[in-house]
C-alpha atoms as a PDB file:
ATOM      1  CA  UNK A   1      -2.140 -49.230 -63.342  1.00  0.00           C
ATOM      2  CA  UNK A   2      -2.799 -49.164 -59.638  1.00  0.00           C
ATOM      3  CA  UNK A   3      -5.233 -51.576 -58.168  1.00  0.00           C
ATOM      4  CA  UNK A   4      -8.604 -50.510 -57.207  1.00  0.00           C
ATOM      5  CA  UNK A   5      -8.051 -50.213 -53.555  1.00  0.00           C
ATOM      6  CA  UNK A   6      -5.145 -48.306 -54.110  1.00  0.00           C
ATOM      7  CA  UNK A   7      -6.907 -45.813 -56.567  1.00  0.00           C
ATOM      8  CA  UNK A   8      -9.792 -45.519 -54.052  1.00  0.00           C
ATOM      9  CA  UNK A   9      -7.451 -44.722 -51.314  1.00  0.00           C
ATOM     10  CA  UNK A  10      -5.858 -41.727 -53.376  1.00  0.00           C
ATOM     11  CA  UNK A  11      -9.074 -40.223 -54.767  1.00  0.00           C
ATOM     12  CA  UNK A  12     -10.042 -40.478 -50.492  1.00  0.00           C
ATOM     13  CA  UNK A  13      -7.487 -38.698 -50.194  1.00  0.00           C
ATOM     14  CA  UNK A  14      -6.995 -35.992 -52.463  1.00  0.00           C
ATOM     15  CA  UNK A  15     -10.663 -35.263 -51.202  1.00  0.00           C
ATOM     16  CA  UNK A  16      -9.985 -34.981 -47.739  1.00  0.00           C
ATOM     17  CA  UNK A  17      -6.586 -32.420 -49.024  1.00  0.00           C
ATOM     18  CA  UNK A  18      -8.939 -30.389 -51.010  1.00  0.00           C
ATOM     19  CA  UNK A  19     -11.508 -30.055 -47.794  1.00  0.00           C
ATOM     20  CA  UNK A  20      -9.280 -29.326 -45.949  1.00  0.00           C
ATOM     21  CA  UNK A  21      -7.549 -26.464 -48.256  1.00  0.00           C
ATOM     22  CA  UNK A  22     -10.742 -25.153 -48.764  1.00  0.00           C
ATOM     23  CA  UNK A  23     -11.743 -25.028 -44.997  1.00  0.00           C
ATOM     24  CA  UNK A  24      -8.284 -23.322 -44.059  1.00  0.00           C
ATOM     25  CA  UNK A  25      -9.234 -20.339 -46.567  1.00  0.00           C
ATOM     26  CA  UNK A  26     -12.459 -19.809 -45.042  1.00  0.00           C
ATOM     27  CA  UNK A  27     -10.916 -19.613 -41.864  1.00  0.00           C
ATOM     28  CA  UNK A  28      -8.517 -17.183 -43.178  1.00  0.00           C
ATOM     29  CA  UNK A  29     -11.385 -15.403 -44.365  1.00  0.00           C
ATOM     30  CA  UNK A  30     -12.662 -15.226 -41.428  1.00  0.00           C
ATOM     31  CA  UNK A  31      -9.742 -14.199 -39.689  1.00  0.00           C
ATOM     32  CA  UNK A  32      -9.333 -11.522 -41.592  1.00  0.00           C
ATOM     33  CA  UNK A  33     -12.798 -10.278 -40.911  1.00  0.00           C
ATOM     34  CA  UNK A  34     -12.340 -10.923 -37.649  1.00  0.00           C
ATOM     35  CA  UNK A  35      -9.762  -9.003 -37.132  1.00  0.00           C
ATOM     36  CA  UNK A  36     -11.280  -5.914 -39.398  1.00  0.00           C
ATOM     37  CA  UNK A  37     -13.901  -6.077 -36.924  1.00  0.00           C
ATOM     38  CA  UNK A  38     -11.448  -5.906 -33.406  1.00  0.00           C
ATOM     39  CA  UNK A  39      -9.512  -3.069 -35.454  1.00  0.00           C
ATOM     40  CA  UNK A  40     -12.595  -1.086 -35.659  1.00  0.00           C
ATOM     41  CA  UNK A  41     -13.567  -2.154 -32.274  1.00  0.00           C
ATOM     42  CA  UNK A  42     -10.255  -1.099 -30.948  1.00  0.00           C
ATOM     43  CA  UNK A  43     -10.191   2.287 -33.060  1.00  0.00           C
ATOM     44  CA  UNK A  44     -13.773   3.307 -31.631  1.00  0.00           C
ATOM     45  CA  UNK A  45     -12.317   2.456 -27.992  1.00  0.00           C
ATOM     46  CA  UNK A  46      -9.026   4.581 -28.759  1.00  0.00           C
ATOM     47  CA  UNK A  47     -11.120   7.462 -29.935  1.00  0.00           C
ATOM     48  CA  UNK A  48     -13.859   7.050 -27.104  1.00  0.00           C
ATOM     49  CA  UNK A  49     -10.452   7.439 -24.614  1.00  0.00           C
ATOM     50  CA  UNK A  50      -8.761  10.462 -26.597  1.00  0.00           C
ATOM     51  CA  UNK A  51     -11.518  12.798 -27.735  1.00  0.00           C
ATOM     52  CA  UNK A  52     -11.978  15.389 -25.087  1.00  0.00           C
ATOM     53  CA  UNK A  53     -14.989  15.355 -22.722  1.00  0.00           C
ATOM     54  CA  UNK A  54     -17.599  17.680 -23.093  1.00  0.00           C
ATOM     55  CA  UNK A  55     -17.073  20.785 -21.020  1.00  0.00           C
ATOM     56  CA  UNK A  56     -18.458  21.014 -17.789  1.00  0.00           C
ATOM     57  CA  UNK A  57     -22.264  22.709 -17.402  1.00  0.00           C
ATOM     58  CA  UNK A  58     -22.446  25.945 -14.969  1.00  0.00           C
ATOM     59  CA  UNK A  59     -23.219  24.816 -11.418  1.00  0.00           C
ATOM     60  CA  UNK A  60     -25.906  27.518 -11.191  1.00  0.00           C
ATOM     61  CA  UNK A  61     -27.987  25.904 -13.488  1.00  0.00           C
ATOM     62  CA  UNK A  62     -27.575  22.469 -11.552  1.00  0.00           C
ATOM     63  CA  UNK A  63     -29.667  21.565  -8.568  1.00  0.00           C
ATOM     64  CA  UNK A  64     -27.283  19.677  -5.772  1.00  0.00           C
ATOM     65  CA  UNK A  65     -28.607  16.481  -7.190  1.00  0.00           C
ATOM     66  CA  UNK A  66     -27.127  17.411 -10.381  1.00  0.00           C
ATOM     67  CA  UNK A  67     -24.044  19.202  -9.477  1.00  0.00           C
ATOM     68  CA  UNK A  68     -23.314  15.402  -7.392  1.00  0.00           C
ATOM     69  CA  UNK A  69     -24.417  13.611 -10.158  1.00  0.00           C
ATOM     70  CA  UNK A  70     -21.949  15.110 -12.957  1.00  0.00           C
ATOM     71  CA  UNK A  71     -19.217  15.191 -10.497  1.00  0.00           C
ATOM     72  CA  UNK A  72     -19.774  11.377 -10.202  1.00  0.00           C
ATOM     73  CA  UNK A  73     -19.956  10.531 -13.926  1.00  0.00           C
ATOM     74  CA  UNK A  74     -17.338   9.915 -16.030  1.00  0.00           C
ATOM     75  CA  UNK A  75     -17.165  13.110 -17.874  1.00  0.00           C
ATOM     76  CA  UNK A  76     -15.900  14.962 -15.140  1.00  0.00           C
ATOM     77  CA  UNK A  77     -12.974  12.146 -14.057  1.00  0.00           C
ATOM     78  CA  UNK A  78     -12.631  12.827 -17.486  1.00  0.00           C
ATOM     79  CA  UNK A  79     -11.905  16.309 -16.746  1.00  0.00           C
ATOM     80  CA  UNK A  80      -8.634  17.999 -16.718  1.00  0.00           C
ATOM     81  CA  UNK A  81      -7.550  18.651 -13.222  1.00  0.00           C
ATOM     82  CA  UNK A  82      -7.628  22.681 -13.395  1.00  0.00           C
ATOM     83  CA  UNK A  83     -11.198  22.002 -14.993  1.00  0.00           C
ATOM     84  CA  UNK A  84     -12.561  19.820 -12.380  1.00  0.00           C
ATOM     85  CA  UNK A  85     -10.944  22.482  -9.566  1.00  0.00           C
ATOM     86  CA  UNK A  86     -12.932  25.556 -11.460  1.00  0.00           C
ATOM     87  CA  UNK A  87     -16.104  23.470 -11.315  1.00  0.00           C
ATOM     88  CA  UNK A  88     -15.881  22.681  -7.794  1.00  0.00           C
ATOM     89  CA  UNK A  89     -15.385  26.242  -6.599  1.00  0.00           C
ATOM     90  CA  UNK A  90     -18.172  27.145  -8.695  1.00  0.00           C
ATOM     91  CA  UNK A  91     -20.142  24.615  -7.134  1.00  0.00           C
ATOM     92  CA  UNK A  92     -18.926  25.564  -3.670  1.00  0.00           C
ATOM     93  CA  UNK A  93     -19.185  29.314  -4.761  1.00  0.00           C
ATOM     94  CA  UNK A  94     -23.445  28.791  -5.802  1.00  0.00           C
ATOM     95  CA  UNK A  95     -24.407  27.003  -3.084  1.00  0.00           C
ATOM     96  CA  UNK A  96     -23.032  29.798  -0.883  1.00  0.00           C
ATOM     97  CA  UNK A  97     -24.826  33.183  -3.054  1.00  0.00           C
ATOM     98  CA  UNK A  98     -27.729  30.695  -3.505  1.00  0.00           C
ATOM     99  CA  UNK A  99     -28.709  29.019  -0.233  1.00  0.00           C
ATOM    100  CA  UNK A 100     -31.511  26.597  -0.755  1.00  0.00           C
ATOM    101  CA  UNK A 101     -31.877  22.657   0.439  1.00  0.00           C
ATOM    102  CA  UNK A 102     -29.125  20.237  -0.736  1.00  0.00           C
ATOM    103  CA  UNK A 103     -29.300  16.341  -0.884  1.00  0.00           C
ATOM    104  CA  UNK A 104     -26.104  15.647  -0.145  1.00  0.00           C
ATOM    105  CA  UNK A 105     -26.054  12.990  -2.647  1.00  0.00           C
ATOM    106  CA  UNK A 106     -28.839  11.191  -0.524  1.00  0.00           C
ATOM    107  CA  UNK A 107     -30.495   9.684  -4.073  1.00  0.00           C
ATOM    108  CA  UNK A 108     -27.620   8.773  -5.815  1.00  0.00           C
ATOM    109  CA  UNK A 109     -26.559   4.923  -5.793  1.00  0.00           C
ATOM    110  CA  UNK A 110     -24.075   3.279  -3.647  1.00  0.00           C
ATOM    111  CA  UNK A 111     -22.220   2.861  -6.703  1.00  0.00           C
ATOM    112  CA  UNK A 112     -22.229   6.768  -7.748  1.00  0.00           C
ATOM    113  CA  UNK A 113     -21.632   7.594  -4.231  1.00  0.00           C
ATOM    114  CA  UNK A 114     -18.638   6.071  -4.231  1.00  0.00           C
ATOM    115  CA  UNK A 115     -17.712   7.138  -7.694  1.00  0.00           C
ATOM    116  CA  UNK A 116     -18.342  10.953  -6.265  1.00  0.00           C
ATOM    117  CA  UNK A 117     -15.676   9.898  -3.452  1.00  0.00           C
ATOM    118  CA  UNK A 118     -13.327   8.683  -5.733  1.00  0.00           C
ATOM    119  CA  UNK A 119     -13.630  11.504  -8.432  1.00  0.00           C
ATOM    120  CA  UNK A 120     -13.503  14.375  -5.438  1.00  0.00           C
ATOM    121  CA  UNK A 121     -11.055  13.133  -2.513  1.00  0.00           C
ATOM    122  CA  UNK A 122      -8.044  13.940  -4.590  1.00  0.00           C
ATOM    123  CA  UNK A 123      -9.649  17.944  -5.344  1.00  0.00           C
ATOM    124  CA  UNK A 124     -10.124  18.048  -1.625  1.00  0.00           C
ATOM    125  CA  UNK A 125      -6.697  16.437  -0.501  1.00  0.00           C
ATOM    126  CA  UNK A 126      -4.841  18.636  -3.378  1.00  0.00           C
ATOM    127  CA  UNK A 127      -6.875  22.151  -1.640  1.00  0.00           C
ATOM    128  CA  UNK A 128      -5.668  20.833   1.836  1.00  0.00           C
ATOM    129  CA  UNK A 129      -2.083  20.085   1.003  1.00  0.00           C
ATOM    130  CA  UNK A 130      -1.947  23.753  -0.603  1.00  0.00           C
ATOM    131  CA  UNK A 131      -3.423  25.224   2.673  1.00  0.00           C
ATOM    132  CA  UNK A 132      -0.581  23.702   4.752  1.00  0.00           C
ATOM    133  CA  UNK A 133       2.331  24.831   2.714  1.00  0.00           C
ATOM    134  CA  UNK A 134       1.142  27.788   2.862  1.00  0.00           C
ATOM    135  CA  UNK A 135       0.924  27.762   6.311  1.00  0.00           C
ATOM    136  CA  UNK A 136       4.607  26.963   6.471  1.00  0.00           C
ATOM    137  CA  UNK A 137       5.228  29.159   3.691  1.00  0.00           C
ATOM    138  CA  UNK A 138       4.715  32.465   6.614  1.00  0.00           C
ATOM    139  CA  UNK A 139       6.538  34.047   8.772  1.00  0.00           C
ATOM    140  CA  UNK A 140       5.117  33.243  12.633  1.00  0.00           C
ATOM    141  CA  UNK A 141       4.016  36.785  12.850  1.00  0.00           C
ATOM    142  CA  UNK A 142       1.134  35.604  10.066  1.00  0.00           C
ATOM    143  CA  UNK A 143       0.215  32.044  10.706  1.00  0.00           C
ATOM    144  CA  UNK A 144      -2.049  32.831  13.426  1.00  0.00           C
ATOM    145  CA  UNK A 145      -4.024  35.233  11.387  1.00  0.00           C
ATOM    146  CA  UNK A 146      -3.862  32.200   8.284  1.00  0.00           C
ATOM    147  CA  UNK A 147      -5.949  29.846  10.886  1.00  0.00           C
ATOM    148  CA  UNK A 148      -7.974  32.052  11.825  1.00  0.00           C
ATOM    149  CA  UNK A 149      -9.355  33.166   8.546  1.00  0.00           C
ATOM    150  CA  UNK A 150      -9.345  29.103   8.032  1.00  0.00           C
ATOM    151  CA  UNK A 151     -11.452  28.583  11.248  1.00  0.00           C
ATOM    152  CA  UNK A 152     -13.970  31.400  10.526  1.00  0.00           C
ATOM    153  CA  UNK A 153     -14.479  30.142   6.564  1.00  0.00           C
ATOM    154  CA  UNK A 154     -15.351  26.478   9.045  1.00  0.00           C
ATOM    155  CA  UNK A 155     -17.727  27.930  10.629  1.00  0.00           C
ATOM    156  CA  UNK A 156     -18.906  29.625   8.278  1.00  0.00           C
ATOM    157  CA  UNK A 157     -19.737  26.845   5.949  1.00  0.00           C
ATOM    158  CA  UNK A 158     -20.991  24.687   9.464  1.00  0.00           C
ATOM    159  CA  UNK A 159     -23.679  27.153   9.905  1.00  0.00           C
ATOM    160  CA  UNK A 160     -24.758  27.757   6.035  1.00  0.00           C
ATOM    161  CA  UNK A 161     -25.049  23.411   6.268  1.00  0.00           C
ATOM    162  CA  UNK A 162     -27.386  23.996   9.343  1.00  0.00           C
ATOM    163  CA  UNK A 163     -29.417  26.395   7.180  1.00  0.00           C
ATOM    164  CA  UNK A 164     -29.523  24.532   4.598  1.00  0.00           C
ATOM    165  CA  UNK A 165     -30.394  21.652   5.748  1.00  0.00           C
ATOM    166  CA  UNK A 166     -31.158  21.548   8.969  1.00  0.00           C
ATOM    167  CA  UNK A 167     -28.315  19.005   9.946  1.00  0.00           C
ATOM    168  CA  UNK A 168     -26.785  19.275  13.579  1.00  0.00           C
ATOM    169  CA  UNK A 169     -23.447  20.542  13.921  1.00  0.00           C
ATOM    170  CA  UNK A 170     -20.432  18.114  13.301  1.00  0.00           C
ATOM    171  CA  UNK A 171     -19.054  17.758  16.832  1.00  0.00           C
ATOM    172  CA  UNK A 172     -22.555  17.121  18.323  1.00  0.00           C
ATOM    173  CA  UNK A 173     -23.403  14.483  15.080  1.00  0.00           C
ATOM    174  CA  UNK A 174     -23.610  10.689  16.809  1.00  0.00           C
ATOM    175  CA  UNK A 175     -20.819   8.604  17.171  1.00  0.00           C
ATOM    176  CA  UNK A 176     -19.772   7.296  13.811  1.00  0.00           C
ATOM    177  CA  UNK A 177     -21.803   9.155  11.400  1.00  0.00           C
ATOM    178  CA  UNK A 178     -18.670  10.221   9.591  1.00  0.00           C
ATOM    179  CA  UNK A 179     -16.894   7.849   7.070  1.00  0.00           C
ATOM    180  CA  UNK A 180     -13.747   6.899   8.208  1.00  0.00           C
ATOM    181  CA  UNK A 181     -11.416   5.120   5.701  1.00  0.00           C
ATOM    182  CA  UNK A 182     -10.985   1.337   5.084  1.00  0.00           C
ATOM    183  CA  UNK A 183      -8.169  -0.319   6.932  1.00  0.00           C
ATOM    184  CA  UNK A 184      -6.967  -1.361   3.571  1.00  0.00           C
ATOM    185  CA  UNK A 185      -7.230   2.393   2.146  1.00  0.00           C
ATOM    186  CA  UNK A 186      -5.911   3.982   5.371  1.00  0.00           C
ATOM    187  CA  UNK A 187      -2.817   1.190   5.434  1.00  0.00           C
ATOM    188  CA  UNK A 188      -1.718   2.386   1.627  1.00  0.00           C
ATOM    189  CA  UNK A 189      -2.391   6.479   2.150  1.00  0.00           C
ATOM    190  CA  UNK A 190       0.170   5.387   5.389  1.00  0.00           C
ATOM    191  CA  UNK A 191       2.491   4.202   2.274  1.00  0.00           C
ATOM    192  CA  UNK A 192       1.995   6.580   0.099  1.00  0.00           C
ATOM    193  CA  UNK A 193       2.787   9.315   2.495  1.00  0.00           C
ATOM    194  CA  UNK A 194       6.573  10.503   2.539  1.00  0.00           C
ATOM    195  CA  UNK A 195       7.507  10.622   6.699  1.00  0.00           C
ATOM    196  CA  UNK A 196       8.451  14.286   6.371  1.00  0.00           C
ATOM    197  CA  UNK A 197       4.686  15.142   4.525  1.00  0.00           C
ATOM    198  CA  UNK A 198       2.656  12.902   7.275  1.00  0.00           C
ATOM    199  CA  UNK A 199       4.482  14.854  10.207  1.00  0.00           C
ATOM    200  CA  UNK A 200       3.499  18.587   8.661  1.00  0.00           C
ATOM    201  CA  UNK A 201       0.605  17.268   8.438  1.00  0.00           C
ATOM    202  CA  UNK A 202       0.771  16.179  12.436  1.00  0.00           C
ATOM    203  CA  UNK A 203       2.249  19.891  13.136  1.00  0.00           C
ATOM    204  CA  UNK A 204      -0.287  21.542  11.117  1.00  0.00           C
ATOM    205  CA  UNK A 205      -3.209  20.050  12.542  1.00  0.00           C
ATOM    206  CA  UNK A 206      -2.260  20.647  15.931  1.00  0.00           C
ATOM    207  CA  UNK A 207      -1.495  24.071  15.958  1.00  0.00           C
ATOM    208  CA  UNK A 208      -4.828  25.020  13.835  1.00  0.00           C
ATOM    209  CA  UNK A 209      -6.621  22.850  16.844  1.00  0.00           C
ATOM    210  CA  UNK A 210      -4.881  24.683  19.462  1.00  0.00           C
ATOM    211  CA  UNK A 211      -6.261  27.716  18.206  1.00  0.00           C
ATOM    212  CA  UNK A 212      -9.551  26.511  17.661  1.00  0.00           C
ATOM    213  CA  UNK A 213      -9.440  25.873  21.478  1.00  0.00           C
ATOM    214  CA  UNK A 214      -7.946  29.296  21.969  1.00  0.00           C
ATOM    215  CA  UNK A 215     -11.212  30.400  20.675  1.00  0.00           C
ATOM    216  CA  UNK A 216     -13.526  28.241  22.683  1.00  0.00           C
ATOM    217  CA  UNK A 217     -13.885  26.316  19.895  1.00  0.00           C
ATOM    218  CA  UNK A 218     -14.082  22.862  19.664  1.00  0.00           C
ATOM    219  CA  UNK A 219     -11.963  20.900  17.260  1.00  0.00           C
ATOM    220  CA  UNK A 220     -13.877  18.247  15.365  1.00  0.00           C
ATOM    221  CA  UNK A 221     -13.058  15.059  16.355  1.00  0.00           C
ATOM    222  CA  UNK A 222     -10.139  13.037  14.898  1.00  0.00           C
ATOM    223  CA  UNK A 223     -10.396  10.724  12.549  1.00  0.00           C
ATOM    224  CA  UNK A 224      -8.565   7.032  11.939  1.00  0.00           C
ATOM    225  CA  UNK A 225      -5.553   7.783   9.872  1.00  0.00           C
ATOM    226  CA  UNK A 226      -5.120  11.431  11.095  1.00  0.00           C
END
């Protein structure tokens, strides 16, 4: 028969063993929970991600507060990029059959401004780069003809801004009004630009300028990166 201390010592500890058995299966329990809950979590964030967005509303039941609102939000980076494209000429396409006073996103947030930027620069970039290869894409005979359909639809959409809302033309706009890219965002479209692209984009530019000034037009004034 062990002595007392020695009994005492063993019942202390089989006490402490069953504590802490039972306190690693209520830890396992809640493991397990836990991790029923992240799976759910995760599944609701998968689905969130994968379902489609909803499809984009018709521009000519949008004020221009609206149409720069939705083309900020997430549903519409969302978008697919033929989708985004349609509602943009739409947009574009209203607010020329339907002249009437725009914001020009003067009430949305910093934030959704730049959200707008951000969802919209690549549209714009994408309609650009598909200008110029067209461009090269025709015999000399037609590239003259090319810019100037290009600078009439300019001044076109100049003058329907000035209408609109009474804003000054873009060459006589102060110093510095425009938005000219970061240092940091101008240094990485340098990067991301292929030599060969950058200079068509050099020889493009300068040949739809020289006709502007064949016209007695002139060119808008160049900005950083350009």
């Amino acid at each position: 028969m062990a002595p007392p201390v020695v009994s005492a010592l063993i019942e202390r500890a089989a006490f402490v063993w069953r504590a802490l058995w039972q306190a690693a299966a209520r830890h396992k329990r809640i493991a397990a929970a836990t991790a029923a809950v992240l799976l759910v979590a995760a599944a609701g964030g998968a689905w969130a991600l994968l379902r489609p967005p909803p499809p984009p509303p018709s521009p000519r039941d949008q004020t221009p507060e609206q149409i720069h609102r939705y083309m900020a939000s997430k549903d519409f980076a969302r978008q697919s990029n033929p989708a985004k494209r349609r509602y943009m000429h739409a947009a574009m396409a209203s607010r020329r059959q339907q002249p009437r006073p725009t914001t020009r996103g003067d009430r949305l947030s910093d934030q959704e401004r730049a959200r707008l930027r951000e969802n919209v620069r690549p549209l714009f970039r994408q309609v650009a780069q598909e200008r110029m290869d067209k461009y090269f894409q025709l015999p000399p005979s037609e590239q003259t003809a090319y810019l100037d359909k290009m600078i009439d639809e300019r001044i076109a959409r100049r003058q329907q801004r000035q209408v609109q809302g009474n804003r000054p033309p873009r060459g006589n706009r102060p110093r510095g009004s425009g938005r000219d890219p970061s240092p940091a965002r101008l240094k990485r479209r340098i990067e991301n630009t292929p030599p060969e692209v950058r200079a068509k984009h050099i020889e493009f530019r300068k040949a739809l300028h020289e006709r502007m000034k064949q016209r007695g037009i002139e060119p808008p004034p160049r900005r950083r990166g350009n």
